[in-house]
C-alpha atoms as a PDB file:
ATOM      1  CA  UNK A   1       0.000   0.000   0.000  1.00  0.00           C
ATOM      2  CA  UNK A   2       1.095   3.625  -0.749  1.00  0.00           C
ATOM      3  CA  UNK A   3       1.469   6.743   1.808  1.00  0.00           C
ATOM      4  CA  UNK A   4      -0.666   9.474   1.345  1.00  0.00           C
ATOM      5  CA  UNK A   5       1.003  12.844   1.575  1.00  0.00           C
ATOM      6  CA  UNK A   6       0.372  16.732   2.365  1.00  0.00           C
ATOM      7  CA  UNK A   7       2.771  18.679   0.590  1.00  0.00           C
ATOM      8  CA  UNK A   8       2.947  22.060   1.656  1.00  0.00           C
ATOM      9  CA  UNK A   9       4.111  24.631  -1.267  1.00  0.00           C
ATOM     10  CA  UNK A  10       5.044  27.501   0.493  1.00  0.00           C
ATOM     11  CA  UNK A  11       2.737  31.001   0.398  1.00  0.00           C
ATOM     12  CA  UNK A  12       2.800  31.458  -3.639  1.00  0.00           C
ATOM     13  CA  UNK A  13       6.805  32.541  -4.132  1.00  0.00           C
ATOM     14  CA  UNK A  14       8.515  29.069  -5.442  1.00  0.00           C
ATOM     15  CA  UNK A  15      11.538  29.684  -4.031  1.00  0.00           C
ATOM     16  CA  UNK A  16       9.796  28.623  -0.449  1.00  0.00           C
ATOM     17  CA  UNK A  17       9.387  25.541  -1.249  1.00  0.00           C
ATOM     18  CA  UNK A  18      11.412  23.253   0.711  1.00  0.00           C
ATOM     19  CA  UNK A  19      13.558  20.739  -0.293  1.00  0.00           C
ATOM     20  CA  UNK A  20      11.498  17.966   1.647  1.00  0.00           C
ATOM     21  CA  UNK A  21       8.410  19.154  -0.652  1.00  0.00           C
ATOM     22  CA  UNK A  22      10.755  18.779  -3.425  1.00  0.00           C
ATOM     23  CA  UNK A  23      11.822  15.483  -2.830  1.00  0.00           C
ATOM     24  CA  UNK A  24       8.346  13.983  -2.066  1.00  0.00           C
ATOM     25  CA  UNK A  25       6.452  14.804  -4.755  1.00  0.00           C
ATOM     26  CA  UNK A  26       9.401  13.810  -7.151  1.00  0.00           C
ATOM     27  CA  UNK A  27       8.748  10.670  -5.787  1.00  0.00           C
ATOM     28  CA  UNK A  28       4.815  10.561  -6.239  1.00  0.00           C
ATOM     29  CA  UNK A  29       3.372   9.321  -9.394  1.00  0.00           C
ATOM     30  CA  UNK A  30      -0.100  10.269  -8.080  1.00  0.00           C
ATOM     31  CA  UNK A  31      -0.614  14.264  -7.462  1.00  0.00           C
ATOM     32  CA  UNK A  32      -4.025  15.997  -5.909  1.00  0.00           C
ATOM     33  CA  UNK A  33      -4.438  19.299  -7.070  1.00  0.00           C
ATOM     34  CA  UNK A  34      -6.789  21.290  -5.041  1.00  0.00           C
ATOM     35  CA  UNK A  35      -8.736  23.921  -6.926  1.00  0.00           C
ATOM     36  CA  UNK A  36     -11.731  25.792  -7.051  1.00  0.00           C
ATOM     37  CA  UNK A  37     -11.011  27.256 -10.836  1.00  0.00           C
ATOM     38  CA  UNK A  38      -7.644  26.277 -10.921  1.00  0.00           C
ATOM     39  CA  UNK A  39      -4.931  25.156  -8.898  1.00  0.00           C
ATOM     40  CA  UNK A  40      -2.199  27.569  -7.706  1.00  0.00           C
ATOM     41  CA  UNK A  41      -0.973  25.018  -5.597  1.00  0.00           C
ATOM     42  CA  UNK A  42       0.135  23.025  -8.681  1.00  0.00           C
ATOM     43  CA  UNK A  43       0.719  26.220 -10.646  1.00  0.00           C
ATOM     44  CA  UNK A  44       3.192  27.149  -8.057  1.00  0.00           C
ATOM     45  CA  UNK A  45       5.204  23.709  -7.603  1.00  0.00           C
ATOM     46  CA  UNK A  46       5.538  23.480 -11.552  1.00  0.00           C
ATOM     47  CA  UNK A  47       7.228  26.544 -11.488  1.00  0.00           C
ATOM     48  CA  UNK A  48      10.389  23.883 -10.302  1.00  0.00           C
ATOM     49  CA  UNK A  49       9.126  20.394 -10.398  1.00  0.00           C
ATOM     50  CA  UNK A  50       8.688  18.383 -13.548  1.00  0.00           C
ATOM     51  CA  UNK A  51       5.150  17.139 -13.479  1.00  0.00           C
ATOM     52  CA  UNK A  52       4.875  15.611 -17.130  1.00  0.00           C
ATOM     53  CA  UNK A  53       5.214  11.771 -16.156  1.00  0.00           C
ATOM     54  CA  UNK A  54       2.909  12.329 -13.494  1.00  0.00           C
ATOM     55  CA  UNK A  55      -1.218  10.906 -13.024  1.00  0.00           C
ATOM     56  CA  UNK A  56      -2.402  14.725 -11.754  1.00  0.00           C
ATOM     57  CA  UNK A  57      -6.073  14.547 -10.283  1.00  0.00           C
ATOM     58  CA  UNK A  58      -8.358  17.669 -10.004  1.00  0.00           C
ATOM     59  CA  UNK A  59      -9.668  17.856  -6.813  1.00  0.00           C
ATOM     60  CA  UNK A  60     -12.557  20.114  -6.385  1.00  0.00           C
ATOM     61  CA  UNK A  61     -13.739  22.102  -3.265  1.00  0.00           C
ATOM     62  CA  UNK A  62     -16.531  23.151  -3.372  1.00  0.00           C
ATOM     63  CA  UNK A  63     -17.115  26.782  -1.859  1.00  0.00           C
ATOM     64  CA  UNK A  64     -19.566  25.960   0.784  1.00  0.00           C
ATOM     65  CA  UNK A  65     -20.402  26.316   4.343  1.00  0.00           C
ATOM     66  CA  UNK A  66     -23.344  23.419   4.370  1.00  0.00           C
ATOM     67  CA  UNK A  67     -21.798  20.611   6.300  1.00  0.00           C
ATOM     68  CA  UNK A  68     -23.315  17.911   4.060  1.00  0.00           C
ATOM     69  CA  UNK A  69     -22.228  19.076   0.964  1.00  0.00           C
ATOM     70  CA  UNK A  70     -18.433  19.359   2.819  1.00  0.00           C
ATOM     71  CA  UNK A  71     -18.367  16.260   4.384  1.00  0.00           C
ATOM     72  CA  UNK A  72     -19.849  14.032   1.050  1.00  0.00           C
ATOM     73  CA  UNK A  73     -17.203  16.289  -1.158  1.00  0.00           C
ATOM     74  CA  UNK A  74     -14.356  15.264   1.408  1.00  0.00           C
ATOM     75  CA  UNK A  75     -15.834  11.401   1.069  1.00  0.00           C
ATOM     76  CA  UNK A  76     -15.650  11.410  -2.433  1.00  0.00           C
ATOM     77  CA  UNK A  77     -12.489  12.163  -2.818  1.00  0.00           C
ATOM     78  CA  UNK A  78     -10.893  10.428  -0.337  1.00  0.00           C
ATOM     79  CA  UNK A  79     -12.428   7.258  -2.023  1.00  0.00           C
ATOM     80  CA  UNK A  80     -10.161   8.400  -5.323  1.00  0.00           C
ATOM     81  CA  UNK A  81      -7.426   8.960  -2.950  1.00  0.00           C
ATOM     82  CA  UNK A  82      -8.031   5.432  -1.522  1.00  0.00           C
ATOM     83  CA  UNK A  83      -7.967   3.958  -4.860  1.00  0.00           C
ATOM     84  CA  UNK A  84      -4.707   5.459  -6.334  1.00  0.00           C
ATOM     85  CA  UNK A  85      -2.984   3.989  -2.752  1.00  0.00           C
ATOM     86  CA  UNK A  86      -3.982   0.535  -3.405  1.00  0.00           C
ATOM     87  CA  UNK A  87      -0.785   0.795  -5.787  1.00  0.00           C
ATOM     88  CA  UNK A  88       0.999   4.094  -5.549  1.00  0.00           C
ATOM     89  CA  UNK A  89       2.078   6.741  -2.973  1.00  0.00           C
ATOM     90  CA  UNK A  90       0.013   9.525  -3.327  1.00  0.00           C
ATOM     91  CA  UNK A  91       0.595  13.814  -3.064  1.00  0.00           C
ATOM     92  CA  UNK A  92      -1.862  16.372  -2.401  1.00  0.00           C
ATOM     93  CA  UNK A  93      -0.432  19.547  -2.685  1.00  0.00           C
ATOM     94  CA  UNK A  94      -1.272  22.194  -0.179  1.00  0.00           C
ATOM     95  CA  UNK A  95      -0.613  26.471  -0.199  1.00  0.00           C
ATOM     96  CA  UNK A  96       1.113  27.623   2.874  1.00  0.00           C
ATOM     97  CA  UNK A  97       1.352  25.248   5.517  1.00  0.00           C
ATOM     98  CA  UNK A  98      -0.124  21.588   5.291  1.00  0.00           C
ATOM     99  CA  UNK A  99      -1.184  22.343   9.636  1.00  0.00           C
ATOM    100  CA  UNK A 100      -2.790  25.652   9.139  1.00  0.00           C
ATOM    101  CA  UNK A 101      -6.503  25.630   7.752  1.00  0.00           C
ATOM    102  CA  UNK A 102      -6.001  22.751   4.859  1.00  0.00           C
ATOM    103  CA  UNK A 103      -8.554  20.863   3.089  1.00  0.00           C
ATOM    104  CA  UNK A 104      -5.496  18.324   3.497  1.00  0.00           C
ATOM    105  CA  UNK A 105      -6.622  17.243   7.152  1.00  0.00           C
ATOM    106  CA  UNK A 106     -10.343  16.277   6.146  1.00  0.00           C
ATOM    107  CA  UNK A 107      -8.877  14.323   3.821  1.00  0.00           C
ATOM    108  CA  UNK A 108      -6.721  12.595   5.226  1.00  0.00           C
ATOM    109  CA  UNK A 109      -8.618  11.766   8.345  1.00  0.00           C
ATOM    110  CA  UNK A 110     -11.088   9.579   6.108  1.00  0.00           C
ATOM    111  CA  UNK A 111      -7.941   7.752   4.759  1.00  0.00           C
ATOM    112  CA  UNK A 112      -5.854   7.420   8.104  1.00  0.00           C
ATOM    113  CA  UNK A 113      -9.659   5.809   9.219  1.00  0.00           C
ATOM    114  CA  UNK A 114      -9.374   3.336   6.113  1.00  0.00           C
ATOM    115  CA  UNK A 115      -5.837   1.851   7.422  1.00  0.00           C
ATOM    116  CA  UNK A 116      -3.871   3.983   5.257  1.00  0.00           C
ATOM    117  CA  UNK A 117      -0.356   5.907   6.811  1.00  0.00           C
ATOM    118  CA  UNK A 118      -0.238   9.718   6.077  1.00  0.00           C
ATOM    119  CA  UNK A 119       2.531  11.725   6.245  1.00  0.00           C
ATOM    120  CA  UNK A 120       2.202  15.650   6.674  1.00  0.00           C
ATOM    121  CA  UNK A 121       4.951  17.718   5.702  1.00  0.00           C
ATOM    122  CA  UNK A 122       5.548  21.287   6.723  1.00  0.00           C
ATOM    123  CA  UNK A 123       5.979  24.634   4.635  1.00  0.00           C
ATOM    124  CA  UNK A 124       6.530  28.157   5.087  1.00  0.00           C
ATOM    125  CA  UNK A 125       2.845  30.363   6.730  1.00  0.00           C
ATOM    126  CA  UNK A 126       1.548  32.675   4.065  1.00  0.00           C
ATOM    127  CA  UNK A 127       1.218  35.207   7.436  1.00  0.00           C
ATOM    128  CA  UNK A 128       4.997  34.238   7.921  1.00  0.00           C
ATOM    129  CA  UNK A 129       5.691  34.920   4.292  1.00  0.00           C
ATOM    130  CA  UNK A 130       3.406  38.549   4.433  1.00  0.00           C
ATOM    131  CA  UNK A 131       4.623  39.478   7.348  1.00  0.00           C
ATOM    132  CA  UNK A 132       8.371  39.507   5.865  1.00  0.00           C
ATOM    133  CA  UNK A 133       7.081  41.778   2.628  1.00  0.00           C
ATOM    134  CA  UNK A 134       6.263  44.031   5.036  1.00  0.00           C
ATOM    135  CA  UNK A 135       9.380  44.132   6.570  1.00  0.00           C
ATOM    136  CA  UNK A 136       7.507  43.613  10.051  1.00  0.00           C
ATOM    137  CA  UNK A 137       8.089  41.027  13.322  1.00  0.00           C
ATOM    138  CA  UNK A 138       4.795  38.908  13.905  1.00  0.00           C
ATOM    139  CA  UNK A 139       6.562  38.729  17.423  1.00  0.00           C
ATOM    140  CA  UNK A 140       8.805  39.326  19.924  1.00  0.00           C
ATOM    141  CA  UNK A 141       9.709  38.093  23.339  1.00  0.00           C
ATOM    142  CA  UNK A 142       6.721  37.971  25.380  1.00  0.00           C
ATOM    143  CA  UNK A 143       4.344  39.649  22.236  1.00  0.00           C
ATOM    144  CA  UNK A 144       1.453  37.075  21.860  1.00  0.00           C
ATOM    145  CA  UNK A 145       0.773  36.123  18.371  1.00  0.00           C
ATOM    146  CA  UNK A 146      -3.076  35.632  17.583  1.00  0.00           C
ATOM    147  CA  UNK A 147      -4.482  33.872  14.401  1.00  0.00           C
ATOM    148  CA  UNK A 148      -8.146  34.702  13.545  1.00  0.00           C
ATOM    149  CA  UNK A 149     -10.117  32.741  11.138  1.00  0.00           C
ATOM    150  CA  UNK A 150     -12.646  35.648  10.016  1.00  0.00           C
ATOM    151  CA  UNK A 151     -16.164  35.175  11.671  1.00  0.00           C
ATOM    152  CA  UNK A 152     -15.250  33.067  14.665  1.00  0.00           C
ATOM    153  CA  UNK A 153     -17.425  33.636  17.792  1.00  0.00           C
ATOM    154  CA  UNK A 154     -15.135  35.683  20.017  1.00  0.00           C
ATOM    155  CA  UNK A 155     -13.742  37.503  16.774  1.00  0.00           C
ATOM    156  CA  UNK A 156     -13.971  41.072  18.572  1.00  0.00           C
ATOM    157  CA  UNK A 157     -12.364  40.058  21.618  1.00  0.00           C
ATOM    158  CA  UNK A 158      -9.187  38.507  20.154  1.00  0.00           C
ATOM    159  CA  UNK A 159      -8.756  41.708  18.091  1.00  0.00           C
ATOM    160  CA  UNK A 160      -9.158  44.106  21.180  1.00  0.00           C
ATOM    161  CA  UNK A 161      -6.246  41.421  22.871  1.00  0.00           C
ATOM    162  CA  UNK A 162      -2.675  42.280  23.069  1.00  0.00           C
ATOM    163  CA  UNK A 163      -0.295  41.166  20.144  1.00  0.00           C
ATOM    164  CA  UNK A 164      -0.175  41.357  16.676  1.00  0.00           C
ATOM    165  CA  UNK A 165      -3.532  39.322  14.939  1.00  0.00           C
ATOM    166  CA  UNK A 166      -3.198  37.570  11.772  1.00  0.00           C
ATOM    167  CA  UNK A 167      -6.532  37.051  10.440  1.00  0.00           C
ATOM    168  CA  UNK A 168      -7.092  34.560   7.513  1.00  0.00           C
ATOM    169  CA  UNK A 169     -10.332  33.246   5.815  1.00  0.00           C
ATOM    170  CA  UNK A 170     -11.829  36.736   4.811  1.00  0.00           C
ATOM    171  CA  UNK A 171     -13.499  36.438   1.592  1.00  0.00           C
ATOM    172  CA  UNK A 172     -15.750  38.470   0.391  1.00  0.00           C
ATOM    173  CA  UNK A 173     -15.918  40.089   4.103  1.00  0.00           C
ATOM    174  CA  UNK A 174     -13.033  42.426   3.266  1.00  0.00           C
ATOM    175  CA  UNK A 175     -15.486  45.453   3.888  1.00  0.00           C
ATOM    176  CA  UNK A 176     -16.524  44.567   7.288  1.00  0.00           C
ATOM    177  CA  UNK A 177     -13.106  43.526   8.892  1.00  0.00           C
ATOM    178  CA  UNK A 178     -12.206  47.360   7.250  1.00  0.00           C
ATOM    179  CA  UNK A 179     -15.280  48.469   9.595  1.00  0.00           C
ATOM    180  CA  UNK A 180     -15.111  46.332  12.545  1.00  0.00           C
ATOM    181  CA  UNK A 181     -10.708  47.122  12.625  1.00  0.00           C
ATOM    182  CA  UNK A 182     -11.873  51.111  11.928  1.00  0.00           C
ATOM    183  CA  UNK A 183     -14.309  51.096  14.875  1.00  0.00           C
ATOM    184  CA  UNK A 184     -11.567  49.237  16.995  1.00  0.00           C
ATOM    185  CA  UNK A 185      -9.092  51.805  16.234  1.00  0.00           C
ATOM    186  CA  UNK A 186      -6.907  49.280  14.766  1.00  0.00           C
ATOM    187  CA  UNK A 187      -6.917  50.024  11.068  1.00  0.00           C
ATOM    188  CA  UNK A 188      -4.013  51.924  11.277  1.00  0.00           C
ATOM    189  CA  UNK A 189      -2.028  49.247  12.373  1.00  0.00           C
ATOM    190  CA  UNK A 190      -3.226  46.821   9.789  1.00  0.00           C
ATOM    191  CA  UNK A 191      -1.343  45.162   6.738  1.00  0.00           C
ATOM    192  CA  UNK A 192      -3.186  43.488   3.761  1.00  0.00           C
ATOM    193  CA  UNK A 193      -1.486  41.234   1.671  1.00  0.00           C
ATOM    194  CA  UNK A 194      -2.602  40.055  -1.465  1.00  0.00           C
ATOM    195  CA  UNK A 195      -1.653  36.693  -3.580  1.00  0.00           C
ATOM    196  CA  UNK A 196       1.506  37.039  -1.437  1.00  0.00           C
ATOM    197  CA  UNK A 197       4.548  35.777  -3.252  1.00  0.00           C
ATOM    198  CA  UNK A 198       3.094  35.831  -6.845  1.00  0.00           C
ATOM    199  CA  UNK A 199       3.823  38.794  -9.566  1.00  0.00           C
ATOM    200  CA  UNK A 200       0.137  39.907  -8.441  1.00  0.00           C
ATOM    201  CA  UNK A 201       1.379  40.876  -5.098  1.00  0.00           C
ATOM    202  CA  UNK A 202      -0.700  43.921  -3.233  1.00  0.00           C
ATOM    203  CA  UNK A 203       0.793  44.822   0.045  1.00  0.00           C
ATOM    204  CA  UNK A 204      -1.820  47.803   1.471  1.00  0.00           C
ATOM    205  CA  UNK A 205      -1.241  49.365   5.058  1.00  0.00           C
ATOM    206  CA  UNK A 206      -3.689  51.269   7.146  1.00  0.00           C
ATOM    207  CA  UNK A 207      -6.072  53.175   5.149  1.00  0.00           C
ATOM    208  CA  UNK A 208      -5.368  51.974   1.972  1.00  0.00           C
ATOM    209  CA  UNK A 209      -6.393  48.941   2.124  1.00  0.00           C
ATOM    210  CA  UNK A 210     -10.048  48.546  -0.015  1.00  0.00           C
ATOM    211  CA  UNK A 211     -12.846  46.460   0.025  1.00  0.00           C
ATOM    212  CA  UNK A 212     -12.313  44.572  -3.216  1.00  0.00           C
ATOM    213  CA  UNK A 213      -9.342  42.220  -2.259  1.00  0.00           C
ATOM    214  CA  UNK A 214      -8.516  38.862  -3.509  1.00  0.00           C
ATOM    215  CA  UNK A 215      -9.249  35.532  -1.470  1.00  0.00           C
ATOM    216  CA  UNK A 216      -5.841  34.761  -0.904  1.00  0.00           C
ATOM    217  CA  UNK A 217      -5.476  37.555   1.103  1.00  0.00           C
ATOM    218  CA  UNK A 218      -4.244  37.494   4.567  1.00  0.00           C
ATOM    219  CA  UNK A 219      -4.505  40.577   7.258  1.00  0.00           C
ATOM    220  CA  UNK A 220      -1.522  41.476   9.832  1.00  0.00           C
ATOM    221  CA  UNK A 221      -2.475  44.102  12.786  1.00  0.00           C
ATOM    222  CA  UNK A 222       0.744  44.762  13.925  1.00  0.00           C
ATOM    223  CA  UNK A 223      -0.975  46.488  17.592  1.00  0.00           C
END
């Protein structure tokens, strides 16, 4: 039986990928590609890797907060998953790191349950990788350092907390973590980083940053 595993890719520059990363999905023949419309994961690792004698499989996530539709999407694919380890080790390529808010971990949950080994292997934060294009410390000796998926319960709290706040998962919410960081007094503070890494890169401070940012955008409040 094959392994199955994450392969983190770094934050969108190429030159973060790490030489582990390298090595393991050299040795794959079987590559998942998450994507939505397409996969910068892959689009990334290409940029170094030669993926041309490779079986590359499309895995699509759907964009959805209904539970059901989540958990059958995660089933389905980690019966394809399943399938390709029957013979081969398989790779599913990851943004960022493999530990921090991956699709990876459903996945491989479902196969681990199956009798499958997985094998997660680490990358370099896109907050890590923002927070050096801004030429800023995330922390430093006893600064607490906060990450905020966008809409948890106690969002307002851990902003009004000491330490600088990473918050990931905006979306289309850009506008209202402008309003809620404005009425905190915070916005001043704040970093946004867009498609960090890539040619596209947007790095917006303070009151410059808009309303009409990419999803693969991650917010620093450096406060």
């Amino acid at each position: 039986m094959g392994i199955f595993y994450g392969v983190s890719v770094g934050s969108g520059d190429p030159e973060l990928i790490t030489l582990k990363a390298v090595r393991i999905i050299e040795k794959c023949p079987v590559i998942i590609a998450p994507c939505t419309k397409n996969s910068l994961a892959l689009s990334v690792a290409q940029n170094i890797i030669d993926f041309s004698d490779k079986k590359i499989i499309f895995a699509d996530f759907p964009m959805s907060k209904d539970e059901n539709i989540l958990s059958m999407n995660y089933s389905r694919i980690a019966d394809i998953v399943c399938g390709e380890l029957a013979e081969n080790d398989v790779a599913m390529l990851n943004l960022g790191d493999i530990s921090i808010y991956s699709t990876f971990s459903y996945i491989a949950d479902i196969v681990q349950e199956k009798g499958f080994d997985v094998i997660r292997c680490a990358g370099v934060t896109s907050f890590c990788a923002s927070a050096c294009e801004c030429g800023i410390n995330l922390s430093d000796r006893d600064k607490p350092l906060i990450i905020i998926p966008f809409g948890c319960d106690n969002m307002t709290d851990l902003l009004k907390s000491c330490g600088t706040k990473i918050i990931m998962k905006c979306g289309k919410n850009t506008g209202k973590l402008i309003d809620i960081l404005r009425e905190l007094n915070l916005l001043e503070n704040a970093y946004a980083v867009e498609n960090c890494g890539l040619e596209n890169q947007k790095i917006l401070k303070g009151y410059e940053i808009t309303d009409n940012l990419g999803y693969f955008t991650v917010f620093i409040v450096d406060a």
